[in-house]
N, C-alpha and C. Protein backbone atom coordinates (compact mmCIF):
# COMPACT_ATOMS: atom_id res chain seq x y z
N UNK A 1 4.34 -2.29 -15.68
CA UNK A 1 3.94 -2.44 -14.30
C UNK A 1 2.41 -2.41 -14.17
N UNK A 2 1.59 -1.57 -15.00
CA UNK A 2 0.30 -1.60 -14.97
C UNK A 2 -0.24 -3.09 -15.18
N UNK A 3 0.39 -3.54 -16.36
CA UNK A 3 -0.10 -4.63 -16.70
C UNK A 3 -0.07 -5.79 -15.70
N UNK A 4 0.74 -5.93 -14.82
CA UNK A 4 1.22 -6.66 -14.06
C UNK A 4 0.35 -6.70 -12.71
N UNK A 5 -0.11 -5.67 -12.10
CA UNK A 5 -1.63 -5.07 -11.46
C UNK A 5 -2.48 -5.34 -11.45
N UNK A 6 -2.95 -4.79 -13.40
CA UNK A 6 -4.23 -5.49 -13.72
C UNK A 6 -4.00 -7.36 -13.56
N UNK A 7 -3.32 -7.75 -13.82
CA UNK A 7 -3.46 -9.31 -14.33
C UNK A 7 -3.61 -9.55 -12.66
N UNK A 8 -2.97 -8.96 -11.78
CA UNK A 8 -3.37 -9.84 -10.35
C UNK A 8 -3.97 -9.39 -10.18
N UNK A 9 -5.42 -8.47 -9.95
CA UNK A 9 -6.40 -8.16 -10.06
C UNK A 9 -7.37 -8.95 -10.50
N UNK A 10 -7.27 -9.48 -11.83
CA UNK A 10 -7.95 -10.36 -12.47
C UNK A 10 -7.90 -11.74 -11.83
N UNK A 11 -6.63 -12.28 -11.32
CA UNK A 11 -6.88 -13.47 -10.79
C UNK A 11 -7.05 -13.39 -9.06
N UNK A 12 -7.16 -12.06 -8.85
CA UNK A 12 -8.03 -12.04 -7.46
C UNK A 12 -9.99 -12.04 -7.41
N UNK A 13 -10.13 -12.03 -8.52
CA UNK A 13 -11.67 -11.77 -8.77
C UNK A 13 -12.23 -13.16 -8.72
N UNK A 14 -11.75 -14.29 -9.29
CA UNK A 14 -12.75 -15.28 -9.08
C UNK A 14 -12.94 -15.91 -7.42
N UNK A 15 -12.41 -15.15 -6.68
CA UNK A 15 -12.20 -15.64 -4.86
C UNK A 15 -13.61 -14.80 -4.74
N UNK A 16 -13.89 -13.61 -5.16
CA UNK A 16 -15.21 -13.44 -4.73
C UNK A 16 -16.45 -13.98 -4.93
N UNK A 17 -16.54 -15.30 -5.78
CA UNK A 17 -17.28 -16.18 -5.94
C UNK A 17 -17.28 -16.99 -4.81
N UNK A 18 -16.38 -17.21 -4.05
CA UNK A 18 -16.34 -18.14 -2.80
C UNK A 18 -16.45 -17.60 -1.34
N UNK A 19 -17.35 -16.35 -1.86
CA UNK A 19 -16.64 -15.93 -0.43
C UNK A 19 -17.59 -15.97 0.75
N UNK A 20 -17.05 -17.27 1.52
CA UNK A 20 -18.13 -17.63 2.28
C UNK A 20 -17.39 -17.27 3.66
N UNK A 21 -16.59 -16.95 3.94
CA UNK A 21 -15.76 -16.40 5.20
C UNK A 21 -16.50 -15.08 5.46
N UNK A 22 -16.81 -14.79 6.77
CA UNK A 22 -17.93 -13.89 7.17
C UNK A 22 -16.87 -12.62 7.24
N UNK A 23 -17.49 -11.43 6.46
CA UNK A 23 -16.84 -10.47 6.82
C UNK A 23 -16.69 -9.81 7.70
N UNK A 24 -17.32 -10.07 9.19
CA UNK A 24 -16.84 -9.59 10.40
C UNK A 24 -15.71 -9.88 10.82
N UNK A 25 -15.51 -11.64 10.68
CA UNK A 25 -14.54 -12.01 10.92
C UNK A 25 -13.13 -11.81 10.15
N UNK A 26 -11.87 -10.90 11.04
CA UNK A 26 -11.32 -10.33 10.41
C UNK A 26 -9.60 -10.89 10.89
N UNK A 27 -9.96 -12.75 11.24
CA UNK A 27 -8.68 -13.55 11.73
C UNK A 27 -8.23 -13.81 10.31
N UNK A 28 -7.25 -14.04 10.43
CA UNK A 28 -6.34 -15.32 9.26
C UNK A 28 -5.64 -14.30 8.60
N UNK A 29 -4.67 -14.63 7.88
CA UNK A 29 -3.57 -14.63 6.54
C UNK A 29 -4.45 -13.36 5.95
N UNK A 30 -3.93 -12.61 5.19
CA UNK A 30 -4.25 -11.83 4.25
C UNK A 30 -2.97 -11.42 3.54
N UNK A 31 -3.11 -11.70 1.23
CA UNK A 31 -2.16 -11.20 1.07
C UNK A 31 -2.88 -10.63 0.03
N UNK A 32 -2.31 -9.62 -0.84
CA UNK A 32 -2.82 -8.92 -1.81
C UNK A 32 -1.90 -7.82 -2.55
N UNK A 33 -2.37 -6.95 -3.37
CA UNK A 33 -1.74 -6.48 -4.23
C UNK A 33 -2.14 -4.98 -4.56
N UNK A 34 -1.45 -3.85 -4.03
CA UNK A 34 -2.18 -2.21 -4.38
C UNK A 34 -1.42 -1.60 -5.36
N UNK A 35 -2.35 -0.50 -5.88
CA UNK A 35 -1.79 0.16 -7.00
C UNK A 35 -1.47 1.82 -6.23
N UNK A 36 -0.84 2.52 -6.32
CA UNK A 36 0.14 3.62 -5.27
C UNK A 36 0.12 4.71 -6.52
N UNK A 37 -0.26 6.05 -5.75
CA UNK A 37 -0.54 6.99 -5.89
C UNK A 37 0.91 8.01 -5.38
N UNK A 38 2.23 8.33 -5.55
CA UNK A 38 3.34 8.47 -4.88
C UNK A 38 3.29 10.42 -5.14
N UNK A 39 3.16 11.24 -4.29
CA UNK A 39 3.35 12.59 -4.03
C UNK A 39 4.32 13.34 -3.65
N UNK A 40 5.38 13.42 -4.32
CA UNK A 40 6.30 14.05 -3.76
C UNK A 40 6.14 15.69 -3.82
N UNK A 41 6.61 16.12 -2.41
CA UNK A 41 6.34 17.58 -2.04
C UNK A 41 7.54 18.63 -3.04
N UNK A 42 8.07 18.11 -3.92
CA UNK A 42 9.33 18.65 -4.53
C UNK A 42 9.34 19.50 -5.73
N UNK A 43 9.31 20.81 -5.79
CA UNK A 43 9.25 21.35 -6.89
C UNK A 43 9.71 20.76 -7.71
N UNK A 44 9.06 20.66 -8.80
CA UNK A 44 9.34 19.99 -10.58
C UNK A 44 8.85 18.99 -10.68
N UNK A 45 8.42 17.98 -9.78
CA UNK A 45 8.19 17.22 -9.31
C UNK A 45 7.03 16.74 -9.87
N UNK A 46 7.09 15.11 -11.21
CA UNK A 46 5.92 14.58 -11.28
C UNK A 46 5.26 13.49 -10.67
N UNK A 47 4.36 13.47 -9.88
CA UNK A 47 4.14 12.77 -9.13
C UNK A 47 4.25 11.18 -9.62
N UNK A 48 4.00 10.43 -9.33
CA UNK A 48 4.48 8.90 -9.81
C UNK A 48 3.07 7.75 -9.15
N UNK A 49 3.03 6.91 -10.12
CA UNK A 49 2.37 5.91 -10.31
C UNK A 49 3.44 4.64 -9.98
N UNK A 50 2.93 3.64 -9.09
CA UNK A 50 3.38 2.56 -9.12
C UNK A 50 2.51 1.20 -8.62
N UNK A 51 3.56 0.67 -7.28
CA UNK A 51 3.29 -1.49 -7.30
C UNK A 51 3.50 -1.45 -5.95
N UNK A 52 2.77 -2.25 -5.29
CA UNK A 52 3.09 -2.63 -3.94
C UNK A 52 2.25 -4.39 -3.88
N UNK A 53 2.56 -4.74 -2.55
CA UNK A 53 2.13 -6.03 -2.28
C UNK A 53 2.06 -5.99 -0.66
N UNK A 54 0.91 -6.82 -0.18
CA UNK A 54 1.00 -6.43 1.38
C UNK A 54 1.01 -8.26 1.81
N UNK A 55 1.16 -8.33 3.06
CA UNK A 55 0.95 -9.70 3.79
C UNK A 55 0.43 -9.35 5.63
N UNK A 56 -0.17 -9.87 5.55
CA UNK A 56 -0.24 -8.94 6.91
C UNK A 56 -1.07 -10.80 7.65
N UNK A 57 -1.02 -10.59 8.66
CA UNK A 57 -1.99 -11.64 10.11
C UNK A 57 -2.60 -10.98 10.78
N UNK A 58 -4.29 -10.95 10.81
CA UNK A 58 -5.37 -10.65 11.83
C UNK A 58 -5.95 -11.41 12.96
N UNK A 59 -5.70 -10.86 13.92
CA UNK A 59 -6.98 -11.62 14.64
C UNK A 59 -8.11 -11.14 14.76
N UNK A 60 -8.88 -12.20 15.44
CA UNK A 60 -10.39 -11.48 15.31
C UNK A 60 -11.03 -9.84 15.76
N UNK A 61 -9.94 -9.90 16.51
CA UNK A 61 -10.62 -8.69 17.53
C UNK A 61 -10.25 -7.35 16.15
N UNK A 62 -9.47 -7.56 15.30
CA UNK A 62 -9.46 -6.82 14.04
C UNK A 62 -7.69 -6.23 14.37
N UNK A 63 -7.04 -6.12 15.59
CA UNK A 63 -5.74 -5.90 15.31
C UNK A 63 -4.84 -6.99 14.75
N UNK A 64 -4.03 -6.25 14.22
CA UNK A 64 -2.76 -7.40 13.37
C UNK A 64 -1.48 -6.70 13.13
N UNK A 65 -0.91 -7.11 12.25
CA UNK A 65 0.45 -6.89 11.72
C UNK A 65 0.82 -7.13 10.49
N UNK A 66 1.09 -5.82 9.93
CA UNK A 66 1.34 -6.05 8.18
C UNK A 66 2.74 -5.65 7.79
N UNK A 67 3.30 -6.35 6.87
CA UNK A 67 4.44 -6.23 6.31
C UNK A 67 3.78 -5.94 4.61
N UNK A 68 4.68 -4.28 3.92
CA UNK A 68 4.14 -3.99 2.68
C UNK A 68 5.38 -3.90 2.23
N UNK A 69 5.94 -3.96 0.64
CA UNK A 69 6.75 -3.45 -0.13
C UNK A 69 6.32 -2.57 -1.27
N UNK A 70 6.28 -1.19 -1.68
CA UNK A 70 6.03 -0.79 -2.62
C UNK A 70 7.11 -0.31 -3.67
N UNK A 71 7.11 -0.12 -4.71
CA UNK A 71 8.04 0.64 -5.78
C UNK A 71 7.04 1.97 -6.80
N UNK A 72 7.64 2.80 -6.89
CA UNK A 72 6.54 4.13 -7.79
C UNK A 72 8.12 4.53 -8.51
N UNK A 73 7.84 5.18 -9.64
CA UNK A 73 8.88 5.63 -10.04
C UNK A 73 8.47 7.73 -10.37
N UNK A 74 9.36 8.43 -10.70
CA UNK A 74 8.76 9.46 -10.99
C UNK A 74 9.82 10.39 -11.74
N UNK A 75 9.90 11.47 -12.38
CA UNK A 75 10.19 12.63 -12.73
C UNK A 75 10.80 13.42 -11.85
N UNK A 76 11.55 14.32 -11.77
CA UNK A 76 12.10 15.74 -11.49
C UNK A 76 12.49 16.66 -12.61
N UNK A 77 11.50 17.78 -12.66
CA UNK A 77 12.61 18.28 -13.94
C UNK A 77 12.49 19.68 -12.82
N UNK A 78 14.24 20.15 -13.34
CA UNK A 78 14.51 21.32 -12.50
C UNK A 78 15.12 22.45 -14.01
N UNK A 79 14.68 23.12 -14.43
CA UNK A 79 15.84 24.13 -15.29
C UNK A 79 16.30 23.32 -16.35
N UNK A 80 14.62 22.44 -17.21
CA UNK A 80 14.82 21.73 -18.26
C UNK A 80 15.54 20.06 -17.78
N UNK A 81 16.36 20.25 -16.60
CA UNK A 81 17.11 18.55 -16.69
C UNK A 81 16.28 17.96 -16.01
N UNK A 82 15.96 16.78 -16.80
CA UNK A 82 15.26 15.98 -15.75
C UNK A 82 16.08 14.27 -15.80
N UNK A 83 15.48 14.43 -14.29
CA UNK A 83 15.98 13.27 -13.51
C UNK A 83 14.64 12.44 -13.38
N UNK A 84 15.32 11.07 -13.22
CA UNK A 84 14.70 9.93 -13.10
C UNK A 84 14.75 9.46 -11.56
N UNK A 85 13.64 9.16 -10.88
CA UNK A 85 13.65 8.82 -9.30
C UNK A 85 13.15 7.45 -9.65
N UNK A 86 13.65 6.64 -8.60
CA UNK A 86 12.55 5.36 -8.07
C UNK A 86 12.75 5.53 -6.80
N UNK A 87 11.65 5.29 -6.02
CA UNK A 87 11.01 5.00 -4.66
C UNK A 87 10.74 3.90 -4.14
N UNK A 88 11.75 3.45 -3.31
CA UNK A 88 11.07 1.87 -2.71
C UNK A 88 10.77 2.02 -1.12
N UNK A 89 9.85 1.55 -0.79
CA UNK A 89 9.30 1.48 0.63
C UNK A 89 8.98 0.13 1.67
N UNK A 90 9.65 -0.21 2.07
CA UNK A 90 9.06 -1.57 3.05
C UNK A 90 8.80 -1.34 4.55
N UNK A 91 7.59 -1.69 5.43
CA UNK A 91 7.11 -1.28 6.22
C UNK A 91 6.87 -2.38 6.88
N UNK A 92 6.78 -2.62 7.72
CA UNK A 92 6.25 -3.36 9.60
C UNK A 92 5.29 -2.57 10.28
N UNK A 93 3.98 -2.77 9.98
CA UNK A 93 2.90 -1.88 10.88
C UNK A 93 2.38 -2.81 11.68
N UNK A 94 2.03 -1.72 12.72
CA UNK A 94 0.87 -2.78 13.62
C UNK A 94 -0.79 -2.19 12.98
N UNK A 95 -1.37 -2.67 12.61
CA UNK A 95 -2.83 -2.19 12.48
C UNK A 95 -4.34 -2.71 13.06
N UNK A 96 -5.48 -1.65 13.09
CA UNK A 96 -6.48 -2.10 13.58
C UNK A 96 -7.72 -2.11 12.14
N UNK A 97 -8.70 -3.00 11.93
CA UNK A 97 -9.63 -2.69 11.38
C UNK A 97 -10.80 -3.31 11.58
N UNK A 98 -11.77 -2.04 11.51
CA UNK A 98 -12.84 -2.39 12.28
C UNK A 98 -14.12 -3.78 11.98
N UNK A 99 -14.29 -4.35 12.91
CA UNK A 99 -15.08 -5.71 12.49
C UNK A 99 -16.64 -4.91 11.92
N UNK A 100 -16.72 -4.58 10.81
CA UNK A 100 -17.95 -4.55 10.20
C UNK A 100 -17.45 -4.88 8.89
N UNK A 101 -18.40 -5.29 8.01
CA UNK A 101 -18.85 -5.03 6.08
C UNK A 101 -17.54 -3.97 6.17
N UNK A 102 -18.44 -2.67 5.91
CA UNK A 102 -17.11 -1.14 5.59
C UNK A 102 -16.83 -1.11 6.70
N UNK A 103 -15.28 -0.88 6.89
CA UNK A 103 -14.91 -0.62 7.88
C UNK A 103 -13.71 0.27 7.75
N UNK A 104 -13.05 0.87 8.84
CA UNK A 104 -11.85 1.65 8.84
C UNK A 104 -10.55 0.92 9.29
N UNK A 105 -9.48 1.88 8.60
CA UNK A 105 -8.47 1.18 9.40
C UNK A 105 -7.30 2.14 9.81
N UNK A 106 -6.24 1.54 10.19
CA UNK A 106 -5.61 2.66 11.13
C UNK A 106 -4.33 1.63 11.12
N UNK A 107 -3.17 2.89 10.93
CA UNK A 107 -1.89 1.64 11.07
C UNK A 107 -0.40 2.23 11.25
N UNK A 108 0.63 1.92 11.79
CA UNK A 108 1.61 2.55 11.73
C UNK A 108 2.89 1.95 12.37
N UNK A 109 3.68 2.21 11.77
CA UNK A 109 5.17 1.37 12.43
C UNK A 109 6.63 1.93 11.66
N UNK A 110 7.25 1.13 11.67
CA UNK A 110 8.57 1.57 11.19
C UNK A 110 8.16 1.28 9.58
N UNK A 111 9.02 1.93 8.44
CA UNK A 111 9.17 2.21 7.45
C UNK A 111 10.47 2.85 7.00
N UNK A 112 10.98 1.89 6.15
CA UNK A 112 12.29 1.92 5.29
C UNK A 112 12.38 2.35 3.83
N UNK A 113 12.73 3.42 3.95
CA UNK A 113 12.31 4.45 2.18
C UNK A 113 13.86 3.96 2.11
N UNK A 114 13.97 4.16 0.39
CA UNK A 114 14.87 4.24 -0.73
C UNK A 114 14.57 4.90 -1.53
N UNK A 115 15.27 5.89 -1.62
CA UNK A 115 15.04 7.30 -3.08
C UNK A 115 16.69 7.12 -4.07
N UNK A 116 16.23 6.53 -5.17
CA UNK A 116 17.16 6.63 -6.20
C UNK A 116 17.18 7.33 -7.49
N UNK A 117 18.49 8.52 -7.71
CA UNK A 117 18.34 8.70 -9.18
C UNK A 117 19.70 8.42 -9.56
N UNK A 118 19.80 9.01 -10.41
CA UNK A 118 21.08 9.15 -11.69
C UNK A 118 22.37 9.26 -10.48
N UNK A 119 22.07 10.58 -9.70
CA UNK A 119 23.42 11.30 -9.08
C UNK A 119 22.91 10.77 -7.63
N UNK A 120 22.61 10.29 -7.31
CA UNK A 120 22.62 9.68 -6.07
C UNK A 120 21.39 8.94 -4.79
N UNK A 121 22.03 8.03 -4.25
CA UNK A 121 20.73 7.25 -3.76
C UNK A 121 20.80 7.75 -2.17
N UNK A 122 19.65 7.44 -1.38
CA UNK A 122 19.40 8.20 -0.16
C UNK A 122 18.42 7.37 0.39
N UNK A 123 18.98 6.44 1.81
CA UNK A 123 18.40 5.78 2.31
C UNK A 123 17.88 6.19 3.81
N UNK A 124 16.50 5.99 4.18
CA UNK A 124 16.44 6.19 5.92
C UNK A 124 15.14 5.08 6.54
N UNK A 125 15.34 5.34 6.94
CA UNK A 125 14.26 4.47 8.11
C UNK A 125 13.37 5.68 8.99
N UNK A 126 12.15 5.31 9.42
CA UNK A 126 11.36 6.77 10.38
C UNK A 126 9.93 5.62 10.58
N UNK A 127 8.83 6.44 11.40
CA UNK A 127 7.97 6.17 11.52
C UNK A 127 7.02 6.23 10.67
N UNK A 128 5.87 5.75 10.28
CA UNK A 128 4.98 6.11 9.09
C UNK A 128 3.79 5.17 9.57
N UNK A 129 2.83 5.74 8.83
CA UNK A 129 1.20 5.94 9.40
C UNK A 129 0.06 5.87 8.06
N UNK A 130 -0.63 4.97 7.95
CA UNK A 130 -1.53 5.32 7.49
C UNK A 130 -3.31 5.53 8.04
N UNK A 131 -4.53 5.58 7.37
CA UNK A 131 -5.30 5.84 7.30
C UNK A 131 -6.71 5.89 6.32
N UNK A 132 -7.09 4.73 6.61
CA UNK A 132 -7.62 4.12 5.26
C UNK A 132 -9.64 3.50 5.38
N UNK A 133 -10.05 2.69 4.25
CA UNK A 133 -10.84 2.33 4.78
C UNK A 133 -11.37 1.29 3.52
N UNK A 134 -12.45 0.15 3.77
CA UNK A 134 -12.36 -0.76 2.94
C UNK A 134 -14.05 -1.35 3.16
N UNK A 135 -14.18 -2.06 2.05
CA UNK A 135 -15.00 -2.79 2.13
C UNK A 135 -14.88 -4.42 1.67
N UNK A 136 -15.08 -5.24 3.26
CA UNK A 136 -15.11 -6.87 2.65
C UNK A 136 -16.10 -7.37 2.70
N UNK A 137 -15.73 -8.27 1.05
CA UNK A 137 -16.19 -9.13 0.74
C UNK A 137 -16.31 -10.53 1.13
N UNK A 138 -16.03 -11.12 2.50
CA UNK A 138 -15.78 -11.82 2.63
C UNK A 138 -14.44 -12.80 2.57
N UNK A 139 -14.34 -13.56 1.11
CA UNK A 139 -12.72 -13.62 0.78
C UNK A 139 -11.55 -12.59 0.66
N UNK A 140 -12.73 -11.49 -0.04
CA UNK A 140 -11.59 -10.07 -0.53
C UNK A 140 -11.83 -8.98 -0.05
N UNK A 141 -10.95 -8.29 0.15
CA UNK A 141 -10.73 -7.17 0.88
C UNK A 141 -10.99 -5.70 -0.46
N UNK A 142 -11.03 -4.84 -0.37
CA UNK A 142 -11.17 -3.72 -1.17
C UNK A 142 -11.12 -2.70 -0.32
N UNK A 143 -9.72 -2.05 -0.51
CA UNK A 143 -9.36 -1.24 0.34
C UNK A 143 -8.79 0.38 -0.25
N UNK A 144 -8.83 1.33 0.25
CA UNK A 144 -8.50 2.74 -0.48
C UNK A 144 -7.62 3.05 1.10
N UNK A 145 -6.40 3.96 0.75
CA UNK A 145 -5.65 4.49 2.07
C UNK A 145 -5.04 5.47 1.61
N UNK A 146 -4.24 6.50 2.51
CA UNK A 146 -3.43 7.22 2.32
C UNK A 146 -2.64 6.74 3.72
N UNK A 147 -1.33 6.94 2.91
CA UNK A 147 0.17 6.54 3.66
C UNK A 147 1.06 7.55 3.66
N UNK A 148 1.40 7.93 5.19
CA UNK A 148 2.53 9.00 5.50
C UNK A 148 3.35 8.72 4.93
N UNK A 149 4.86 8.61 4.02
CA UNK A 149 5.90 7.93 4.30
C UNK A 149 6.98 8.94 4.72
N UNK A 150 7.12 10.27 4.44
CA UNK A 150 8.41 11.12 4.78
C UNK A 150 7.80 12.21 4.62
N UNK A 151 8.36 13.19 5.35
CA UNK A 151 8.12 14.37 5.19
C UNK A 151 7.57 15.05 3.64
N UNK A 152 8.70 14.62 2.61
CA UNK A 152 8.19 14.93 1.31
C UNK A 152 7.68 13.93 0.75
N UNK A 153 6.98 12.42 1.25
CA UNK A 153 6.29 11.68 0.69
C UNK A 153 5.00 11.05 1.20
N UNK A 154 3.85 11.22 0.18
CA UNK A 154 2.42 10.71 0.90
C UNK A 154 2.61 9.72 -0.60
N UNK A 155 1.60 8.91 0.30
CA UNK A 155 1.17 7.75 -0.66
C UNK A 155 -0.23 7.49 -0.52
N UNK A 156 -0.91 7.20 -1.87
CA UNK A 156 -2.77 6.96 -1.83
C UNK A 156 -2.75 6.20 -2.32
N UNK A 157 -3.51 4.78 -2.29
CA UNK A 157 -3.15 3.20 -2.36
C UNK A 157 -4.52 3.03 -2.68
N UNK A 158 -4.53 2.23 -3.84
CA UNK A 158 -6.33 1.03 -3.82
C UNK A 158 -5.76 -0.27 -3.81
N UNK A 159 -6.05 -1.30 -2.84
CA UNK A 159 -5.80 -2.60 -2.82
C UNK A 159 -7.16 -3.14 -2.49
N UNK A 160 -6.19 -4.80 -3.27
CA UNK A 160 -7.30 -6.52 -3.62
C UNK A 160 -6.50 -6.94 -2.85
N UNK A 161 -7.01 -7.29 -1.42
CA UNK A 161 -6.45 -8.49 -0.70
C UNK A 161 -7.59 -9.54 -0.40
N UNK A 162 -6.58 -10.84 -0.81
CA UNK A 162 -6.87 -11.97 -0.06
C UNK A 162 -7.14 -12.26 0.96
N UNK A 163 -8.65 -13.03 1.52
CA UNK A 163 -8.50 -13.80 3.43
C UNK A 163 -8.00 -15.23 2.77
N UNK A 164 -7.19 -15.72 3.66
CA UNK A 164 -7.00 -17.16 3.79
C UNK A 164 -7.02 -17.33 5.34
């Protein structure tokens, strides 16, 4: 999965050679690719590394609407047994970010967790929120956040997004 990160990473880098789209302007398409920081509040609990992908539409005034999917996988060991989790998350936010170079952002909407192990899977839906902040490049975005997702889950995100 790392590898898979780095390589779209790599072929997000030659867009910053072009990047003649003014970074105030914060209309059009944006898609891109973050690497997830996954915290679970759970004794034994190793926290987890994973993959996400975002798509989101801005308008100028800097509000929009993003659709994300992430996956992290992680550990539980309780009394020596350990269990295997995966975490999947897909979200519908509305968000704002601010028309400068660095700017902030702010976002929140419905969010659909999936927690799977060995002995059983556990699905819900709730509200979730993040809180973030970035600097564009014009074509590319470079962004750092932390994401509510559940009571026992925060998420800390670095994403490469695309303007088109």
């Amino acid at each position: 999965m790392k590898l898979t990160l780095v390589s779209a990473l790599l072929l997000c880098m030659p867009a910053l050679a072009f990047a003649e789209k003014s970074a105030v302007n914060k209309a059009g398409l944006y898609l891109g690719v973050k690497g997830i920081y996954t915290q679970l509040k759970i004794d034994g609990a190793d926290n987890s590394g994973g993959a996400g992908i975002v798509v989101a539409d801005h308008y100028a005034n800097g509000f929009g609407m993003e659709a994300e999917v992430t996956r992290s996988k992680s550990d539980v060991n309780l009394l020596d047994i350990v269990n295997d989790y995966t975490i999947d998350t897909a979200g519908l936010y509305g968000v704002y970010r601010s028309n400068t170079t660095l700017y902030f952002k702010v976002r929140g909407g419905l969010v659909w967790k999936r927690l799977d192990s060995a002995a059983k899977a556990v699905t819900k839906s709730a509200f979730g929120g993040g809180i973030g902040g970035g600097y564009d490049f014009g074509r590319v975005l470079l962004e750092a956040e932390y994401q509510y997702v559940d009571k026992d889950i925060d998420q800390f995100s670095v994403s490469v997004i695309g303007k088109f």
